[in-house]
Protein backbone atom coordinates (compact mmCIF):
# COMPACT_ATOMS: atom_id res chain seq x y z
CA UNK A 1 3.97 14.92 2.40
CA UNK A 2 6.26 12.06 2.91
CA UNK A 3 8.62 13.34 0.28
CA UNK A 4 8.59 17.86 1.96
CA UNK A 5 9.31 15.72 5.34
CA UNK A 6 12.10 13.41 4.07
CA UNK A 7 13.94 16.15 2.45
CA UNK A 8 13.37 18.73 5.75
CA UNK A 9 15.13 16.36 7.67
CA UNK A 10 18.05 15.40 4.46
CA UNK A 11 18.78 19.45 5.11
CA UNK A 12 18.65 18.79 8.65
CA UNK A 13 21.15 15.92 8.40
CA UNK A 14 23.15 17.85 5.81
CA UNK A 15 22.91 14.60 3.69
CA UNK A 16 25.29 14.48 0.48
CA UNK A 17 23.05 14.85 -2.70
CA UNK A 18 24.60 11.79 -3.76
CA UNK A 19 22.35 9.94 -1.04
CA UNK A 20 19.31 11.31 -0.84
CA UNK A 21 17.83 9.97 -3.84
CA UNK A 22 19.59 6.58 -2.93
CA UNK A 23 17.82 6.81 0.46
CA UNK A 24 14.40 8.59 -0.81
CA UNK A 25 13.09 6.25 -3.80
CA UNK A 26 11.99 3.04 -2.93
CA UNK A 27 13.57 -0.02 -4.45
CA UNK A 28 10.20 -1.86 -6.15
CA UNK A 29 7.26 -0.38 -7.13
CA UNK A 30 4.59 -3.10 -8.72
CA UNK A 31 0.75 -2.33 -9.54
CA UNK A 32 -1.16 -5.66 -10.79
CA UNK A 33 -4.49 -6.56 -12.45
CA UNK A 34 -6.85 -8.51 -10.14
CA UNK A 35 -9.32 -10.04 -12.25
CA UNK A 36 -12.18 -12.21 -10.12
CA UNK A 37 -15.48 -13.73 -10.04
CA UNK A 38 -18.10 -11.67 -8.11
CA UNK A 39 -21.17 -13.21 -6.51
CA UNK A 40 -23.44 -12.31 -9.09
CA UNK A 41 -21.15 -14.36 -11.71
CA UNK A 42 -19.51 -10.99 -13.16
CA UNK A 43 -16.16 -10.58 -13.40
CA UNK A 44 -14.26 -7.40 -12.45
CA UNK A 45 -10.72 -6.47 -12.46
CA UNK A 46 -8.84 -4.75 -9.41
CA UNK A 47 -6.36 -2.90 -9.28
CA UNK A 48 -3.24 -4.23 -6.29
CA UNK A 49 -0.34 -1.86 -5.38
CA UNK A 50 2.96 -3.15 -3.25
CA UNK A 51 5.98 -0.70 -2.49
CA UNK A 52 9.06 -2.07 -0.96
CA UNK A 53 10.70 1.24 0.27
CA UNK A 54 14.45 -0.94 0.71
CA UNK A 55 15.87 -3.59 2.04
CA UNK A 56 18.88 -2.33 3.38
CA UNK A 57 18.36 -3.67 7.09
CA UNK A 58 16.44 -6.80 6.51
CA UNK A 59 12.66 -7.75 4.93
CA UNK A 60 10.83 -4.75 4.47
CA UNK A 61 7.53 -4.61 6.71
CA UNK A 62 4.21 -3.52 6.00
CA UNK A 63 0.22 -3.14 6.16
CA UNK A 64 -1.71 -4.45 3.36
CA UNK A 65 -5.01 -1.57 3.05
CA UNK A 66 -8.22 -2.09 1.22
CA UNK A 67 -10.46 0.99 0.46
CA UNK A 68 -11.67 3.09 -2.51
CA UNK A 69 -8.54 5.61 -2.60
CA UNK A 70 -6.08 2.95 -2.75
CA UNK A 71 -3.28 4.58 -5.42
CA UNK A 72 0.30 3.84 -5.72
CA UNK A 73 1.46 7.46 -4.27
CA UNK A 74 -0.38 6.65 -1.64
CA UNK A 75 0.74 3.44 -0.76
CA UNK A 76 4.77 4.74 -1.94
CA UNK A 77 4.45 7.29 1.31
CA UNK A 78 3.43 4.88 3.77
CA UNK A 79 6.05 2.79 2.53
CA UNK A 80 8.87 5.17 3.36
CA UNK A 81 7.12 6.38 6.73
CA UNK A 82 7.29 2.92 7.41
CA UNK A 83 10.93 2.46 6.74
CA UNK A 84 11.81 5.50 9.20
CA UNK A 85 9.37 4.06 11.87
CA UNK A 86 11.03 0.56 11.66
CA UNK A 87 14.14 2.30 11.77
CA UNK A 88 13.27 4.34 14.69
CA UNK A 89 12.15 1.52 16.93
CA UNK A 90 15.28 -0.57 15.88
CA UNK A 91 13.57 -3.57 13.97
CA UNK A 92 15.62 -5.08 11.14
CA UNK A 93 12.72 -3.76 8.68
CA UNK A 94 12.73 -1.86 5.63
CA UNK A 95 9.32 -0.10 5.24
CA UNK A 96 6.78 -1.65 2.96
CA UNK A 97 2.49 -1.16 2.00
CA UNK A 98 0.71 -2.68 0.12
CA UNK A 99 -3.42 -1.65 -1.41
CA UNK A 100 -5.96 -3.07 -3.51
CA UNK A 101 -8.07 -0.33 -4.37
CA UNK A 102 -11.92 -1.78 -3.42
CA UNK A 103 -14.60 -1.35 -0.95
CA UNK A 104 -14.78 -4.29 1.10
CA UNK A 105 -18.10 -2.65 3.10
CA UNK A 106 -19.68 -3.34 -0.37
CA UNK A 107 -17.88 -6.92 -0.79
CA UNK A 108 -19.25 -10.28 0.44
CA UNK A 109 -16.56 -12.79 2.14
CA UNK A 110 -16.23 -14.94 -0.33
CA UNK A 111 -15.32 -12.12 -2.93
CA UNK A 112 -12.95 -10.63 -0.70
CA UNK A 113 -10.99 -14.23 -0.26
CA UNK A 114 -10.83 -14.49 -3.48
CA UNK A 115 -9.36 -11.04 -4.02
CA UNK A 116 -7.31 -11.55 -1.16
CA UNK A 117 -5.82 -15.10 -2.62
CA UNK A 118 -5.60 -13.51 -6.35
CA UNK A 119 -3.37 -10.35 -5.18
CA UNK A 120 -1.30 -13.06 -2.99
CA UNK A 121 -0.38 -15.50 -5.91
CA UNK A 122 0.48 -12.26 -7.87
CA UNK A 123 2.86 -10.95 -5.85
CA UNK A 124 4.36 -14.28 -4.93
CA UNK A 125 7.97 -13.46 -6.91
CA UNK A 126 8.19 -10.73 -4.73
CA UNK A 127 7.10 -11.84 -0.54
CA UNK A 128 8.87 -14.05 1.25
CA UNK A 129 9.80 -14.51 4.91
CA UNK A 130 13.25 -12.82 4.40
CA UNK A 131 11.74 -10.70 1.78
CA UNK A 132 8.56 -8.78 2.57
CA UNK A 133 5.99 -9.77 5.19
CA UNK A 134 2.10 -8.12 4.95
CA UNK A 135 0.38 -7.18 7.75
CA UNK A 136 -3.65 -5.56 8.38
CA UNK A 137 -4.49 -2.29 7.57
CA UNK A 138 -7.40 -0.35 6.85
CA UNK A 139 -9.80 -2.68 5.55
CA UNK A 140 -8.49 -5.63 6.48
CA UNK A 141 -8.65 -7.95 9.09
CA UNK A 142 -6.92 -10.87 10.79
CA UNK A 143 -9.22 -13.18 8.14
CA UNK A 144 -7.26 -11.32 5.04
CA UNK A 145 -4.19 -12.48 6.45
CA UNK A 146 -4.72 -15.74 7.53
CA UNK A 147 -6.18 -16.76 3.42
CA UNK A 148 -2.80 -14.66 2.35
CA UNK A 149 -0.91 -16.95 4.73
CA UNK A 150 -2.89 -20.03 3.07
CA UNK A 151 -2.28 -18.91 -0.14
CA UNK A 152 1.21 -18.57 0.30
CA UNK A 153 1.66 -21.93 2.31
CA UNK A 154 -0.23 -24.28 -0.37
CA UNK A 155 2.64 -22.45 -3.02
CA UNK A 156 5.52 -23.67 -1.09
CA UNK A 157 3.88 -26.91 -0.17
CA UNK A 158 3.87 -26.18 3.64
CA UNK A 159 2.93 -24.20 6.53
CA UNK A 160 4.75 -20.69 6.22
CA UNK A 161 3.03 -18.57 9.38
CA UNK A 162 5.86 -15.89 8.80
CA UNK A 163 4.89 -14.76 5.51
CA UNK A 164 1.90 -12.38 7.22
CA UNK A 165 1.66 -10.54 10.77
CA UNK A 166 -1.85 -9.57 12.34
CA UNK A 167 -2.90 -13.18 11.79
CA UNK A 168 -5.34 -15.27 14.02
CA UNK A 169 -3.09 -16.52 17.52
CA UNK A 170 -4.49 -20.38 16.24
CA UNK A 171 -2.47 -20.51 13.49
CA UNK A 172 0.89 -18.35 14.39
CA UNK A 173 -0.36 -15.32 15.59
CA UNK A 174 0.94 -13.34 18.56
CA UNK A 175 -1.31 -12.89 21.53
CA UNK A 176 -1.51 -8.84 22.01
CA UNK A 177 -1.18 -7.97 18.16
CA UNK A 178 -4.32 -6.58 17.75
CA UNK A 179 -4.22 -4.06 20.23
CA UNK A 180 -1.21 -3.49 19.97
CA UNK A 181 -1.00 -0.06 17.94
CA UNK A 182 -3.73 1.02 20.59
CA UNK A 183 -2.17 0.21 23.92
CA UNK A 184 1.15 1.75 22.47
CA UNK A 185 -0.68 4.86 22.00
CA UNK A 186 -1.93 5.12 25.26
CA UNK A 187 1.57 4.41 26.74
CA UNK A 188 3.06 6.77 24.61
CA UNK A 189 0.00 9.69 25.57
CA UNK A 190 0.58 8.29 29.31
CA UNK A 191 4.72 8.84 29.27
CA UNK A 192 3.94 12.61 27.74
CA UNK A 193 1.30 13.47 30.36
CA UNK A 194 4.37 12.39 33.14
CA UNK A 195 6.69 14.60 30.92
CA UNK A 196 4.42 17.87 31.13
CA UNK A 197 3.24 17.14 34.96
CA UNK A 198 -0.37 16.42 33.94
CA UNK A 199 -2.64 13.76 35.94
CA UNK A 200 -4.34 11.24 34.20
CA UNK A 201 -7.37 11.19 36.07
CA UNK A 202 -7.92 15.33 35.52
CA UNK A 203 -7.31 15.01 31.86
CA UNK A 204 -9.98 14.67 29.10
CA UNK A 205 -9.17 12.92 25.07
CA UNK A 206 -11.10 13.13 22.06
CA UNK A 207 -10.31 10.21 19.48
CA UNK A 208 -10.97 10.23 16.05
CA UNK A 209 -11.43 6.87 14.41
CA UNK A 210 -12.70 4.33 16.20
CA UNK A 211 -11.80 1.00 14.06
CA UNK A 212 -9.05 -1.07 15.97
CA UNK A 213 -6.60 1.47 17.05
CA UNK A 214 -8.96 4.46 17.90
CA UNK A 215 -10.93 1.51 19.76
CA UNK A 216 -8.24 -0.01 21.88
CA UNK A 217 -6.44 3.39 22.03
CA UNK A 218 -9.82 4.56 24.01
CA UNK A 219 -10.14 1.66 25.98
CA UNK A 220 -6.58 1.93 26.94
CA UNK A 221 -6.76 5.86 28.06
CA UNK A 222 -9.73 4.85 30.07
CA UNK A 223 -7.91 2.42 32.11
CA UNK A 224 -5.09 5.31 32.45
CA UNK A 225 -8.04 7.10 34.41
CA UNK A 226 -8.68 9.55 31.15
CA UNK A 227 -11.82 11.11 30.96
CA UNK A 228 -12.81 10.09 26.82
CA UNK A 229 -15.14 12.47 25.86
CA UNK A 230 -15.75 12.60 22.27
CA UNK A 231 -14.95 9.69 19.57
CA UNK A 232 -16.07 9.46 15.83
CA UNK A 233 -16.23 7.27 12.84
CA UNK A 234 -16.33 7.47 9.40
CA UNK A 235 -20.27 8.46 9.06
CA UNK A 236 -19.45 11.49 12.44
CA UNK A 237 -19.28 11.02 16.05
CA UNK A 238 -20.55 11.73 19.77
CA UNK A 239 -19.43 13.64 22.51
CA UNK A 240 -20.47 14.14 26.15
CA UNK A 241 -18.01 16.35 27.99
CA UNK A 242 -19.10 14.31 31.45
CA UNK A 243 -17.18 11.20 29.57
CA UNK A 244 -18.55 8.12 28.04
CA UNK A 245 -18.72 4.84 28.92
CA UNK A 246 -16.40 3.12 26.02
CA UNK A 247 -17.59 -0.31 26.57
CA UNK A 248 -21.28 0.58 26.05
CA UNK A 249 -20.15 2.62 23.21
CA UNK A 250 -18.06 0.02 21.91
CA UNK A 251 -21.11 -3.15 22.14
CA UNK A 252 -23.22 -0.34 20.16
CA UNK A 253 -20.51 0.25 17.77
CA UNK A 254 -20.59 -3.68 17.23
CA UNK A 255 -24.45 -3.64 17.14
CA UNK A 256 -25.21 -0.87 15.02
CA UNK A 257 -22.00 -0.49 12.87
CA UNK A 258 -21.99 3.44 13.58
CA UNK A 259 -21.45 5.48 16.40
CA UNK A 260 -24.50 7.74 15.68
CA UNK A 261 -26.76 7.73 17.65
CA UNK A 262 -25.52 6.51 20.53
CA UNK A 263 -27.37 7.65 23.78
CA UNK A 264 -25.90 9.85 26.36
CA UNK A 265 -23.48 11.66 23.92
CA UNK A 266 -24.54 14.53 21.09
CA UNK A 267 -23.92 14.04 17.48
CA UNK A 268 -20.79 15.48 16.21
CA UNK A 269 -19.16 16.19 12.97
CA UNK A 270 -15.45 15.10 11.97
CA UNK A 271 -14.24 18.38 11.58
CA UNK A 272 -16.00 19.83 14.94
CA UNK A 273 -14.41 16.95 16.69
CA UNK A 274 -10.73 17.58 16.07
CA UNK A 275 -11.35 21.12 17.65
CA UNK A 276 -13.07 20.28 20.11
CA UNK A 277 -11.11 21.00 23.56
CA UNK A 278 -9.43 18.31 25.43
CA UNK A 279 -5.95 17.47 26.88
CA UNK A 280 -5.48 14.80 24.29
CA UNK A 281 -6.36 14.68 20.65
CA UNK A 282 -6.11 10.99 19.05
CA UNK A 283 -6.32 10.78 15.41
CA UNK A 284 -6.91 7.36 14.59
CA UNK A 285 -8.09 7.51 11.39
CA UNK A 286 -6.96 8.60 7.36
CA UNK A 287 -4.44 10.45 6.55
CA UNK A 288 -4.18 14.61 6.19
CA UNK A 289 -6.96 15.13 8.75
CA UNK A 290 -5.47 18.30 10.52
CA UNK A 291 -4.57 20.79 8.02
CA UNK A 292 -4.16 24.08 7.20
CA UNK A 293 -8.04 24.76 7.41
CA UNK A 294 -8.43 23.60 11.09
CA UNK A 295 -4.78 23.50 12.58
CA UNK A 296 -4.87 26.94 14.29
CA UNK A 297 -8.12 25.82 16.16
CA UNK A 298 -6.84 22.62 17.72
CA UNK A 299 -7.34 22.67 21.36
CA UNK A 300 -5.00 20.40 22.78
CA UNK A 301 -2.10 19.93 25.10
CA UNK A 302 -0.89 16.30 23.78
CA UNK A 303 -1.80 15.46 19.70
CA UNK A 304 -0.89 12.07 19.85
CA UNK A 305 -0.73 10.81 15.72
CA UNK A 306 -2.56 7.53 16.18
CA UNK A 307 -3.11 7.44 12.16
CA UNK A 308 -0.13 7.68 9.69
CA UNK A 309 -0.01 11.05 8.31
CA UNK A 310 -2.96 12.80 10.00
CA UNK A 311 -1.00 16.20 9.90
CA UNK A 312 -0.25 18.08 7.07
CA UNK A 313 3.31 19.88 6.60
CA UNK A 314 1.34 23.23 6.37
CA UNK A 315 -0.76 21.94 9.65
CA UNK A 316 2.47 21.45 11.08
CA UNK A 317 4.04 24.73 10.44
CA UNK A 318 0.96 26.43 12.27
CA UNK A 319 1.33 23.64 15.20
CA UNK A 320 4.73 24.28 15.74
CA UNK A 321 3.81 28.33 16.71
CA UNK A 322 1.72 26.32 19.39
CA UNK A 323 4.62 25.55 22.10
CA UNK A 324 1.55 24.26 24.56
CA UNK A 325 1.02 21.17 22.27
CA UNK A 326 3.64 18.11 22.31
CA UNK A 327 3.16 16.28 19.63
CA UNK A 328 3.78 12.77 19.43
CA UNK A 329 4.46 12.20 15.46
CA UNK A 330 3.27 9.42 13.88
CA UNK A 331 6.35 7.49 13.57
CA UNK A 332 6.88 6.77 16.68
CA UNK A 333 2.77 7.18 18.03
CA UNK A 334 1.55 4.52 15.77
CA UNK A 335 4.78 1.88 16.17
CA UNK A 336 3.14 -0.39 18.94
CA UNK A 337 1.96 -2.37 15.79
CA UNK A 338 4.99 -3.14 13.92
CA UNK A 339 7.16 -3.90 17.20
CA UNK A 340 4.76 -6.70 17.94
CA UNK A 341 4.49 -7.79 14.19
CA UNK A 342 7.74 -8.31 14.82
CA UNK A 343 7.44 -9.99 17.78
CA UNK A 344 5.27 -12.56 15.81
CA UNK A 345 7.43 -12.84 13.42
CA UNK A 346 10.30 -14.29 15.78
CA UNK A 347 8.20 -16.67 17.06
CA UNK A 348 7.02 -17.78 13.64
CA UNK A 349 10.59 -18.14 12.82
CA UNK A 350 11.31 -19.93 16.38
CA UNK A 351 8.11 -21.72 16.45
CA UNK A 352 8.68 -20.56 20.32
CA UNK A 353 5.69 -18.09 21.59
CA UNK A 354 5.09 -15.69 24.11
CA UNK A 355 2.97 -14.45 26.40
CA UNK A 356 0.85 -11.74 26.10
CA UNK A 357 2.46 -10.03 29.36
CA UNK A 358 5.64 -11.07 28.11
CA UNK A 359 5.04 -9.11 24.78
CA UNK A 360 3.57 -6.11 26.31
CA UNK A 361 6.65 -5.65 28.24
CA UNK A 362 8.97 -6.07 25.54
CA UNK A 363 6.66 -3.70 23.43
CA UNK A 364 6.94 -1.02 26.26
CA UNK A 365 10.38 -1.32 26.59
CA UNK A 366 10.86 -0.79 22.61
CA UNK A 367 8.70 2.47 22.65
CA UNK A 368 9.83 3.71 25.75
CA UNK A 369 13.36 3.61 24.47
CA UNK A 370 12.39 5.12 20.89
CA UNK A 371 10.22 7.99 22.82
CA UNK A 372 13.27 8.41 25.82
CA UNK A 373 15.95 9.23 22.45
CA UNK A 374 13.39 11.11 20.55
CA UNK A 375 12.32 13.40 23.39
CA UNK A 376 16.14 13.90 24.57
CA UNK A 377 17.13 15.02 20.43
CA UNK A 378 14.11 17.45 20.24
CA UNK A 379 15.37 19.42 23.53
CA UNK A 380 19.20 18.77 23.07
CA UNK A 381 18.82 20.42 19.38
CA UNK A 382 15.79 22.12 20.20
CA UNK A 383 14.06 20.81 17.16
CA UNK A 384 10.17 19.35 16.93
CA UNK A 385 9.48 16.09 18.10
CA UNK A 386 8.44 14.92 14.05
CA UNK A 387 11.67 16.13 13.07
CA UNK A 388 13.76 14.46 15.69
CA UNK A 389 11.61 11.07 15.11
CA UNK A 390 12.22 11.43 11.36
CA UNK A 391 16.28 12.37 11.74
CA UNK A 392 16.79 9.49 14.18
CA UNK A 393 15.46 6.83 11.60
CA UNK A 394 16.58 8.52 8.57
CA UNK A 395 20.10 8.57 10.24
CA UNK A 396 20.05 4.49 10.80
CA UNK A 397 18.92 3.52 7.10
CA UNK A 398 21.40 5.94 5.64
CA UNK A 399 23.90 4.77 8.58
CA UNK A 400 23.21 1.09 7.06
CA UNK A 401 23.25 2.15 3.26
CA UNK A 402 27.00 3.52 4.13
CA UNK A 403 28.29 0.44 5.84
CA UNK A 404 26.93 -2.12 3.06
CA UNK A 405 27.80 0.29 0.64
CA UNK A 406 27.05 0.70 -2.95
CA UNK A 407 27.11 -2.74 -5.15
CA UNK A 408 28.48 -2.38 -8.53
């Protein structure tokens, strides 16, 4: 996917053949053996990915992800989706992600630090403040970052906060991190419902995902005065087309560790969900969700990509016969969390920190910005709003390639 996109937008660009592979592959690729000790005094080896897309414009920037699928192709994608996000929002990132393919639902705490500090001293010759800086992803938390951050620290012999982003606000963290991604989202949905004329408070969203960013994306449209009416998890969701009260549904989330059976709202499947109708569809969850299969039975007026990939290239071909729906791609949807990691990493760096108003305005400003020049390419060219995301932050990292140029 990341690859039909990249090269769409190369003949877009009209990019010199000479570049695109320079641009396209990334510049490491490592997969390492994670041996450890499990609780019941077994040991089993792990397999840990890390792709550093390039480092033309500064550190590359990413997500460290733990779950079954975890496979270097994988993890190579996000990587360059991340370096035209990054791009896109102006941060002096190259795109980065990182995996260890595992299930931490079946994992105990003390395997998963161990895990976690194993894959860190491993990829020590390669992360650095000014080199590559993890972050959360799927499967990991705030905790996985602060025992990278450890790790890393009792290797140098001192306190490095910047190596890691997403980390706990008592030990370098920003305030507004983690919901981040989320309240971007909702800012993002909330500038393209003033773009097509539709009010907030007459509008209905369905979300799909409901870990952090489908949570706080909810919570966010909520407070907009959107009507939520259907949300789901991994194991299905609910819906009640009345709305639902996301702060019950998020204490029985908490409680229960599922959203089924939650009362007030009927059991839904996945797939039903994402065509169910609404004003705004959120998906918040893996990647290639709409495709083919379902695409022509989407019912939406905004698609707002919460997840990274959640739209195939075929799903988008279908989509794009759809002139009601403005999509906001993933690129720019989902970038509320790296603008902020990078906020925390300034601070790290200045050992000066914000507020959390004062980074949610500087966060708003960013995406507002990205979403102002993204929106003005799509109608000036008339092109889609994925391909105008994608040409405006493939255009700065090849932009940067040519001014450095090419060393011997």
């Amino acid at each position: 996917m990341a690859c039909q996109q990249f090269d769409q937008v190369a003949d877009y660009l009209e990019m010199p053949a000479a570049q695109r592979d320079r641009i396209k592959y990334p510049k490491r690729s490592m997969i390492v053996a994670l041996p450890i000790q499990l609780d019941n005094g077994l040991v089993r080896v792990f397999s840990g990915y890390r792709v550093q897309h390039h480092l033309t414009l500064g550190p590359t920037k990413g997500g460290l992800r733990y779950h079954p699928d975890v496979a270097l192709g994988e993890v190579a994608a996000l990587a360059m989706w991340m370096s035209w996000k990054c791009a896109l929002t102006g941060l002096p990132y190259g795109g980065a992600k990182g995996g260890i393919a595992c299930d931490p639902r079946n994992m105990s705490d003390g395997e998963l630090e161990r895990l976690t500090r194993r894959f860190t001293q491993e990829m020590i010759p390669f992360i650095g403040p000014q080199v590559d800086i993890m972050a959360p992803d799927v499967g990991t938390s705030e905790q996985t970052m602060a025992w990278m951050m450890d790790s890393y620290s009792m290797h140098m012999g001192y306190a490095t906060p910047s190596i890691v982003t997403g980390k706990p606000v008592g030990i370098g963290g920003s305030l507004g991190r983690r919901e981040a991604t989320g309240r971007g989202v909702a800012y993002l949905v909330s500038r393209a419902m003033d773009t097509l004329g539709i009010t907030a408070s007459q509008s209905t969203a369905v979300v799909q995902g409901f870990g952090n960013v489908g949570s706080v994306a909810a919570h966010s449209l909520a407070k907009y005065g959107v009507r939520v009416i259907g949300v789901s998890d991994v194991k299905g969701g609910v819906v009640n087309l009345k709305g639902l009260d996301i702060e019950a549904l998020d204490q029985y989330a908490r409680e229960h560790r599922t959203l089924l059976g939650f009362p007030g709202a009927d059991a839904i499947s996945n797939d039903d969900l994402l065509t169910t109708r609404c004003d705004i569809l959120v998906p918040a969850a893996m990647e290639r969700q709409i495709t083919a299969a379902n695409a022509g039975r989407i019912q939406c007026r905004i698609l707002a990509e919460a997840a990274n990939g959640p739209t195939t290239p075929e799903a988008d071909a279908l989509i794009a016969q759809k002139p009601e729906i403005f999509v906001i791609p993933d690129i720019l949807c989902n970038a509320g969390g790296v603008v902020v990691s990078y906020f925390e990493w300034v601070q790290d760096l200045q050992s000066f920190f914000w507020t959390e108003s004062e980074v949610m305005d500087k966060l708003f400003r960013i995406l507002e910005g990205a979403f102002t020049q993204t929106l003005a390419l799509a109608r000036k060219e008339a092109i889609p709003m994925r391909l105008a995301a994608l040409s405006l932050g493939v255009k700065r990292v090849q932009e940067g390639k040519r001014l450095r140029g090419l060393f011997p």
